[in-house]
C-alpha atoms as a PDB file:
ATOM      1  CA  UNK A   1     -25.070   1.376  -1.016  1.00  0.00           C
ATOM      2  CA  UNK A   2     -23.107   4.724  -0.830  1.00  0.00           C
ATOM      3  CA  UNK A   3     -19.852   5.070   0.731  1.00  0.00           C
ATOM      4  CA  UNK A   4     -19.670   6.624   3.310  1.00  0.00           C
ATOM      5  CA  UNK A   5     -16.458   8.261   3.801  1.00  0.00           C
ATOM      6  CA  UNK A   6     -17.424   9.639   0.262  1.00  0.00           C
ATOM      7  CA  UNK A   7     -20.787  10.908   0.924  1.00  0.00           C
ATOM      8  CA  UNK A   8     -18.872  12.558   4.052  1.00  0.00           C
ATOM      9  CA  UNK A   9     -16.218  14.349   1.904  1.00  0.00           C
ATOM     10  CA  UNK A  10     -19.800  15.842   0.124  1.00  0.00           C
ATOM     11  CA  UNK A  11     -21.295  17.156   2.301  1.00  0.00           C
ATOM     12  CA  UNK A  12     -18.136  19.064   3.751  1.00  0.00           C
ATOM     13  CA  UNK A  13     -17.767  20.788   0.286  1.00  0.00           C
ATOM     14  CA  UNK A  14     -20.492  23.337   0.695  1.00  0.00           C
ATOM     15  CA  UNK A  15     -19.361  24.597   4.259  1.00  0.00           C
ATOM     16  CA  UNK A  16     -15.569  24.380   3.100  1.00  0.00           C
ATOM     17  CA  UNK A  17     -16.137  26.772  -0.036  1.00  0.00           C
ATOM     18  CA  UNK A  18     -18.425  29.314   2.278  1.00  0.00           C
ATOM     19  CA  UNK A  19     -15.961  29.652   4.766  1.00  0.00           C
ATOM     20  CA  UNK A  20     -13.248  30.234   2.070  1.00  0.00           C
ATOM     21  CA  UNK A  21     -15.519  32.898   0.199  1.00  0.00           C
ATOM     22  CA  UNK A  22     -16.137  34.114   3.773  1.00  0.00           C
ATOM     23  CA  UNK A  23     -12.341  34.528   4.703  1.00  0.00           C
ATOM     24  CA  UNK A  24     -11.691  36.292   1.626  1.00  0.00           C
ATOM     25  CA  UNK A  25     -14.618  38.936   2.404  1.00  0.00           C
ATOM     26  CA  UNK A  26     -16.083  37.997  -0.901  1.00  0.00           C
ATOM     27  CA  UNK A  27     -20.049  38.091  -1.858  1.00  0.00           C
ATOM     28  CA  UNK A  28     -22.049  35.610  -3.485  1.00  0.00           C
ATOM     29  CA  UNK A  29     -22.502  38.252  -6.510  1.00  0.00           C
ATOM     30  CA  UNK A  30     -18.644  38.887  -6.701  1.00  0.00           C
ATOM     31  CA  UNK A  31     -17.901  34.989  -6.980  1.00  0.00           C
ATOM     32  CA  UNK A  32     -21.009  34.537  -9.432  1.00  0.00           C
ATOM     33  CA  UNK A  33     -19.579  37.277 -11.818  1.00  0.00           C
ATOM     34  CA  UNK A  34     -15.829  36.027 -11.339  1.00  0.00           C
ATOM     35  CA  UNK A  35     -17.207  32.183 -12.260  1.00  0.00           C
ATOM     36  CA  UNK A  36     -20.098  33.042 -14.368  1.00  0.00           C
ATOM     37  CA  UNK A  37     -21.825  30.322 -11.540  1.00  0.00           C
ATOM     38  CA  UNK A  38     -25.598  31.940 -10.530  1.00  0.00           C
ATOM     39  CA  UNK A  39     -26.223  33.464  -7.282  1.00  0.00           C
ATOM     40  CA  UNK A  40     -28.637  30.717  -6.689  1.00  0.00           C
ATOM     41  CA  UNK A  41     -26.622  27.630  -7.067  1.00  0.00           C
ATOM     42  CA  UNK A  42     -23.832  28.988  -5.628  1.00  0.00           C
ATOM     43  CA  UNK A  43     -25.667  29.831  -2.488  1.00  0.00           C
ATOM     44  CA  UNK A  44     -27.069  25.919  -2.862  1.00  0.00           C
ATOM     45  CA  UNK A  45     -23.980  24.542  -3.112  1.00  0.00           C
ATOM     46  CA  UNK A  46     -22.852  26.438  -0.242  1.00  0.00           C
ATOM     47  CA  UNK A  47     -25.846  25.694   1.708  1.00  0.00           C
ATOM     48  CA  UNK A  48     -25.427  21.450   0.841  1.00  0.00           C
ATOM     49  CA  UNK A  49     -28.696  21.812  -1.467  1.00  0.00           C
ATOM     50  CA  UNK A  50     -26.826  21.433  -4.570  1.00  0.00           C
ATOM     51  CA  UNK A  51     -24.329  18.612  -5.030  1.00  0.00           C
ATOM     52  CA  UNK A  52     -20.955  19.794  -6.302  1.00  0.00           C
ATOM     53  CA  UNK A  53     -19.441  18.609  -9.232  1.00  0.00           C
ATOM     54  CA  UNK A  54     -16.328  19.200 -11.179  1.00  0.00           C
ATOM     55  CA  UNK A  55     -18.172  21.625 -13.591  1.00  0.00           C
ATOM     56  CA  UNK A  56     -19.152  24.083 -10.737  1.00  0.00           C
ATOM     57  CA  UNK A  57     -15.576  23.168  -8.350  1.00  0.00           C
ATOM     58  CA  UNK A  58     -13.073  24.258 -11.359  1.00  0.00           C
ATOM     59  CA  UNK A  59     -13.952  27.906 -11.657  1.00  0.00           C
ATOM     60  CA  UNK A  60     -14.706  28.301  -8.393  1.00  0.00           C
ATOM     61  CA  UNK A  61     -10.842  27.042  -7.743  1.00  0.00           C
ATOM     62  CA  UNK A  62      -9.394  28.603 -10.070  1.00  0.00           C
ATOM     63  CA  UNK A  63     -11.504  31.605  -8.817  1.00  0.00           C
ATOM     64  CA  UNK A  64     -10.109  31.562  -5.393  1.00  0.00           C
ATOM     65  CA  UNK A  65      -6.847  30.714  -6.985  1.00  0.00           C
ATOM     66  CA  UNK A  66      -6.553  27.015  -4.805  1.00  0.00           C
ATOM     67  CA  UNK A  67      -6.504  23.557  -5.377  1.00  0.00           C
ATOM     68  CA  UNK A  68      -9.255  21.307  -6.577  1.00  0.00           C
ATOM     69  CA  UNK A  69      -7.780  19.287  -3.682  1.00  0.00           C
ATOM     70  CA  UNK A  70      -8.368  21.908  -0.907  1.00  0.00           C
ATOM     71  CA  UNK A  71     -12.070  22.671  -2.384  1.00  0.00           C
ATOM     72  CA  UNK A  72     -12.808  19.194  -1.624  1.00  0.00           C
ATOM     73  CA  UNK A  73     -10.522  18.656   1.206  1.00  0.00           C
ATOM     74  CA  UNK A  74      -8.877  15.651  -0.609  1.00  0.00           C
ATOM     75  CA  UNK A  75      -6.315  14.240   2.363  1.00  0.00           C
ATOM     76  CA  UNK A  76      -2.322  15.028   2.446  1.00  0.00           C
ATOM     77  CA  UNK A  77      -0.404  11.964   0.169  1.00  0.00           C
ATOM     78  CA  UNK A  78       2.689  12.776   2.989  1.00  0.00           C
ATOM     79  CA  UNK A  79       6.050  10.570   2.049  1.00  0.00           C
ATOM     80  CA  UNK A  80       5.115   7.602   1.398  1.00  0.00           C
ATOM     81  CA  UNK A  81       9.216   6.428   1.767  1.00  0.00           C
ATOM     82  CA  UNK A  82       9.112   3.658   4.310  1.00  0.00           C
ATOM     83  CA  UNK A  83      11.897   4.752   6.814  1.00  0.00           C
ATOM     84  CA  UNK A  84      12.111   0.972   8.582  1.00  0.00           C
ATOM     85  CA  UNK A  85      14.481  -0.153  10.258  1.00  0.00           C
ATOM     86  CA  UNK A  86      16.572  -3.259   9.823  1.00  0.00           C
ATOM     87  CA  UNK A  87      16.481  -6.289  12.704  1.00  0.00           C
ATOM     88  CA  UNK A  88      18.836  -8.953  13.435  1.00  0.00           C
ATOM     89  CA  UNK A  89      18.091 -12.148  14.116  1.00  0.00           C
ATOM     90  CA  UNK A  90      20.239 -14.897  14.954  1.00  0.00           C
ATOM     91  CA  UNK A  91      21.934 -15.726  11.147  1.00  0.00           C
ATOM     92  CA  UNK A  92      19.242 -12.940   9.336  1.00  0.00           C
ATOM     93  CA  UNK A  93      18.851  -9.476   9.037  1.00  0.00           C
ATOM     94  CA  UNK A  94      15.223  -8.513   8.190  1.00  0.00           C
ATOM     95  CA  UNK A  95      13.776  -4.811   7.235  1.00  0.00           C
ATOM     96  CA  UNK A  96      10.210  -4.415   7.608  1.00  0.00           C
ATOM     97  CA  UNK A  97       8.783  -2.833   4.248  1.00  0.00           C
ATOM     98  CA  UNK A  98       5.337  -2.191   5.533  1.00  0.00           C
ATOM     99  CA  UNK A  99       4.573   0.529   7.960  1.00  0.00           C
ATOM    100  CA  UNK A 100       0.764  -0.625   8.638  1.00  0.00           C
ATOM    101  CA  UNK A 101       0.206  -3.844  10.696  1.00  0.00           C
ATOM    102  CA  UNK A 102      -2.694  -5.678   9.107  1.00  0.00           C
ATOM    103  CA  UNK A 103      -3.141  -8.700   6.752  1.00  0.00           C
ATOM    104  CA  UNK A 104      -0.139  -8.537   4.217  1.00  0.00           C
ATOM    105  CA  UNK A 105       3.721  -7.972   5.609  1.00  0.00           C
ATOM    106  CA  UNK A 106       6.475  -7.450   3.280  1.00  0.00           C
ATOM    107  CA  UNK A 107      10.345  -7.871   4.564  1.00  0.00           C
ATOM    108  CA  UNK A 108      13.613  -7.462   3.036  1.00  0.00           C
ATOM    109  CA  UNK A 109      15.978 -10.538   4.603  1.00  0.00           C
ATOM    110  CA  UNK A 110      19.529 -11.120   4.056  1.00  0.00           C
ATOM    111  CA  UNK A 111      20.214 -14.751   5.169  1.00  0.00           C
ATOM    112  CA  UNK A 112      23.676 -15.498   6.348  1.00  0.00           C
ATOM    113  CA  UNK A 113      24.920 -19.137   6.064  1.00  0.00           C
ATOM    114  CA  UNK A 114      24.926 -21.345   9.097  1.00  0.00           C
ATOM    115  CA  UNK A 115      26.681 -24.555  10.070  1.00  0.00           C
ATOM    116  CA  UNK A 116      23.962 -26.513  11.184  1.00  0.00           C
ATOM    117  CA  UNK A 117      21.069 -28.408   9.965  1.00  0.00           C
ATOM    118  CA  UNK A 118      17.811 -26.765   8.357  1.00  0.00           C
ATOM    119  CA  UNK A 119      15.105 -27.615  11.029  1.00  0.00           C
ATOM    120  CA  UNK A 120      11.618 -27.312   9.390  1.00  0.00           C
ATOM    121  CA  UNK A 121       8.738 -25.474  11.568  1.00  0.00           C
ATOM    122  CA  UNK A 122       5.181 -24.327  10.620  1.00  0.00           C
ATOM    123  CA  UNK A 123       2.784 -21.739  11.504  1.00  0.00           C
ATOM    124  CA  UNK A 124      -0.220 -20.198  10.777  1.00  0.00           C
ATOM    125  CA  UNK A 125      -0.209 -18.361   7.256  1.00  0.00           C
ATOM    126  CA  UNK A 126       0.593 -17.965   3.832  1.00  0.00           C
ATOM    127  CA  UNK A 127       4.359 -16.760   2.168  1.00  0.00           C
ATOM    128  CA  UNK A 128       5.836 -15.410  -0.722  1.00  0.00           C
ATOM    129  CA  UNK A 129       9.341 -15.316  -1.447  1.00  0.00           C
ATOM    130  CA  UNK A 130      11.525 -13.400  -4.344  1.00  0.00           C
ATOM    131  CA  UNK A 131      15.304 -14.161  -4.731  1.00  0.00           C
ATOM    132  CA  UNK A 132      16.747 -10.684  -4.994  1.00  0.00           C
ATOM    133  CA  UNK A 133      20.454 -11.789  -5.037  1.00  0.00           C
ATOM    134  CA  UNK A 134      22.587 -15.420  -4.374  1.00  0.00           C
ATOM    135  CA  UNK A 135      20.610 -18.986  -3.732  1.00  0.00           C
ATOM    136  CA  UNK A 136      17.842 -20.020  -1.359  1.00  0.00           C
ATOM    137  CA  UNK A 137      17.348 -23.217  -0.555  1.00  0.00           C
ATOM    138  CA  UNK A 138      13.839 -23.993   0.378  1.00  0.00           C
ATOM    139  CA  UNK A 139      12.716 -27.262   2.329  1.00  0.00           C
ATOM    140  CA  UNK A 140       8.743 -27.428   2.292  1.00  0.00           C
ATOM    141  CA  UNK A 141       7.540 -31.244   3.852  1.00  0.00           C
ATOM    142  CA  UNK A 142       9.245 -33.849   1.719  1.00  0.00           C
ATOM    143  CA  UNK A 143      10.534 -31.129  -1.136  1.00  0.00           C
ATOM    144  CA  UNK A 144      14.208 -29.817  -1.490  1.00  0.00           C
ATOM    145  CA  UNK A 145      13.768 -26.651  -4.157  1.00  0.00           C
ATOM    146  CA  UNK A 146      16.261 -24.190  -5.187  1.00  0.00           C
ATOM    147  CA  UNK A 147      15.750 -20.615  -6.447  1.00  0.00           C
ATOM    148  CA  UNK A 148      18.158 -18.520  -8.163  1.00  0.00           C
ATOM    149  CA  UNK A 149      18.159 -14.413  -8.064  1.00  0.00           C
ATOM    150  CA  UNK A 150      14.457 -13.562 -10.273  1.00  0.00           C
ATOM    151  CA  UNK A 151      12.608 -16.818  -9.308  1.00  0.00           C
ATOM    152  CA  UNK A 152       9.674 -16.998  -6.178  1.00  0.00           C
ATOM    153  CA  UNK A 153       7.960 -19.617  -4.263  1.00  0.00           C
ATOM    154  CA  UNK A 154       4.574 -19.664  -2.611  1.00  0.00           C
ATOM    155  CA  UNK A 155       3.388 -22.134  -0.052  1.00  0.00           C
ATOM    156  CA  UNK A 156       0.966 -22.340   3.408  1.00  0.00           C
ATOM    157  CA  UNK A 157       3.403 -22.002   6.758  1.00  0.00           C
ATOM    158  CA  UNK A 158       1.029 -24.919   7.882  1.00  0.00           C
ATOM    159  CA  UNK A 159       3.236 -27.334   5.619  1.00  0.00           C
ATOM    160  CA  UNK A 160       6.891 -28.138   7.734  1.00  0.00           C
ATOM    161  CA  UNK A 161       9.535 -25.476   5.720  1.00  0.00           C
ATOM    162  CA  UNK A 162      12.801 -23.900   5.934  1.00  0.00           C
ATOM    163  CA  UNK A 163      14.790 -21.565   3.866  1.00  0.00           C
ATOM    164  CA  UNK A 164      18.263 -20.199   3.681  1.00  0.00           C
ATOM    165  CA  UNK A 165      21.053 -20.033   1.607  1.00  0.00           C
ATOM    166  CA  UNK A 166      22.119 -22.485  -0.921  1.00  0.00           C
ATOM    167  CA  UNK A 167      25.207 -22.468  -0.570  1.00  0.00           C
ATOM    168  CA  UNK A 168      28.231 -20.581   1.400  1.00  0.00           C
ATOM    169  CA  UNK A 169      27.056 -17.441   0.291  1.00  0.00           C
ATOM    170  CA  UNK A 170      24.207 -14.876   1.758  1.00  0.00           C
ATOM    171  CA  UNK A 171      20.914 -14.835   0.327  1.00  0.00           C
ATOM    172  CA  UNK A 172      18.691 -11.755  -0.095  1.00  0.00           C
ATOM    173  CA  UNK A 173      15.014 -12.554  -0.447  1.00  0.00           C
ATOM    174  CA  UNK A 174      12.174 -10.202  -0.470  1.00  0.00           C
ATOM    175  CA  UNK A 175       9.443 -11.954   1.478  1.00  0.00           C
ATOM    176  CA  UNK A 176       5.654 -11.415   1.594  1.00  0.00           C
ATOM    177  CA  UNK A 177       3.498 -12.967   4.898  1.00  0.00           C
ATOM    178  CA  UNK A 178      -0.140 -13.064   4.661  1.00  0.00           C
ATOM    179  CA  UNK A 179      -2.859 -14.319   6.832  1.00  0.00           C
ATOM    180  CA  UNK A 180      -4.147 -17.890   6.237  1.00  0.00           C
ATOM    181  CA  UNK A 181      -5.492 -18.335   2.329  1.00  0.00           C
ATOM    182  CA  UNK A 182      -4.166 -14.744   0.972  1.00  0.00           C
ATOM    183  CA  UNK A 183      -1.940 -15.961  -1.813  1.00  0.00           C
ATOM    184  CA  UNK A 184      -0.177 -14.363  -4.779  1.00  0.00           C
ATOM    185  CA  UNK A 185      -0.137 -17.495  -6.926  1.00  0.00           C
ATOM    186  CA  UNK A 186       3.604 -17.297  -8.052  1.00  0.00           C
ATOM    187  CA  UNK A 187       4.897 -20.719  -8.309  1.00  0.00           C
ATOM    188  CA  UNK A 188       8.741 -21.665  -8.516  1.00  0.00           C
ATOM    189  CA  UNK A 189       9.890 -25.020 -10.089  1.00  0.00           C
ATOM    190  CA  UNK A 190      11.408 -27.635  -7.901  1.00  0.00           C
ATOM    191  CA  UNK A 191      15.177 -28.065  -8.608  1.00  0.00           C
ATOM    192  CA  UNK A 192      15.301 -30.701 -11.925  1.00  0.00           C
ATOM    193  CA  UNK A 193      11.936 -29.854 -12.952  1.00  0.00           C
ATOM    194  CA  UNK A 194      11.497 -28.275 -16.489  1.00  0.00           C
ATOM    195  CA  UNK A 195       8.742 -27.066 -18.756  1.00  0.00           C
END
């Protein structure tokens, strides 16, 4: 099966390089002698008869003096710097590190030390955490694990959990959320266990 979206860019080749022969008051014959491309296939290609490839789009952009990119009509990269900004939530600050809603989230949170006790909740989903800096402490069910700064944990939100600092000091985690069953298979060693 063809995609789409590529057989689309295709067949907007031909019309894009007439129109940009066309805007330069250039002729077929002109563009044939400055490419050494035939009148024929370059009136084919124009024409969506003749599928373009790189061998015919290369002199004809460096003919016209453009971008492979504009020949084809290739779409603007833009910044890709995500400008979020950060939340605060009761004892954490979170920063949203994905612009796009969808499937996979990814947050930076600084967790603040509180004085009272973890309470464990669950929800739909699947999560990911990295220790950027200090100690988490992560209750999942019946399990007490810590991480340092470098180690991650994985595990379903359907399982009772909580996580926060170790100790009296803020934790920064980088966290990753994911619809039910989307894992990232990174496991993290339960406090005691070795090797």
């Amino acid at each position: 099966m063809k995609d789409t979206a590529y057989e689309h860019v295709l067949t907007e080749v031909g019309p894009r390089l007439r129109r940009l022969r066309q805007e330069r008051s250039v002729t077929l014959a002109a563009l044939s002698e400055a490419t050494g491309i035939s009148v024929s296939t370059l009136s084919r290609l124009e024409s969506g008869d003749r599928r373009a490839t790189l061998e015919l789009l290369l002199p004809l952009a460096q003919a016209h003096q453009v971008p492979l990119d504009e020949l084809v009509g290739a779409p603007e990269v833009g910044d890709p710097r995500v400008r979020a900004v950060s939340q605060r939530r009761e004892h954490m600050t979170f920063m949203p590190l994905t612009r796009q809603p969808g499937a996979l989230q990814a947050f930076k949170l600084v967790i603040d030390p509180v004085a009272s006790p973890p309470e464990q909740r669950t929800h739909e989903g699947y999560e990911w955490l990295y220790v950027l800096s200090g100690r988490l402490r992560l209750l999942l069910a019946d399990r007490d694990v810590l991480l340092k700064a470098g180690e991650a944990a994985e595990f379903d939100t359907r399982l009772p959990h909580w996580f926060g600092p170790a100790d009296d000091e803020p934790v920064e985690v980088l966290s990753l959320f994911g619809r039910q069953g989307e894992r990232m298979h990174v496991r993290a060693r339960p406090r005691g266990q070795t090797d």
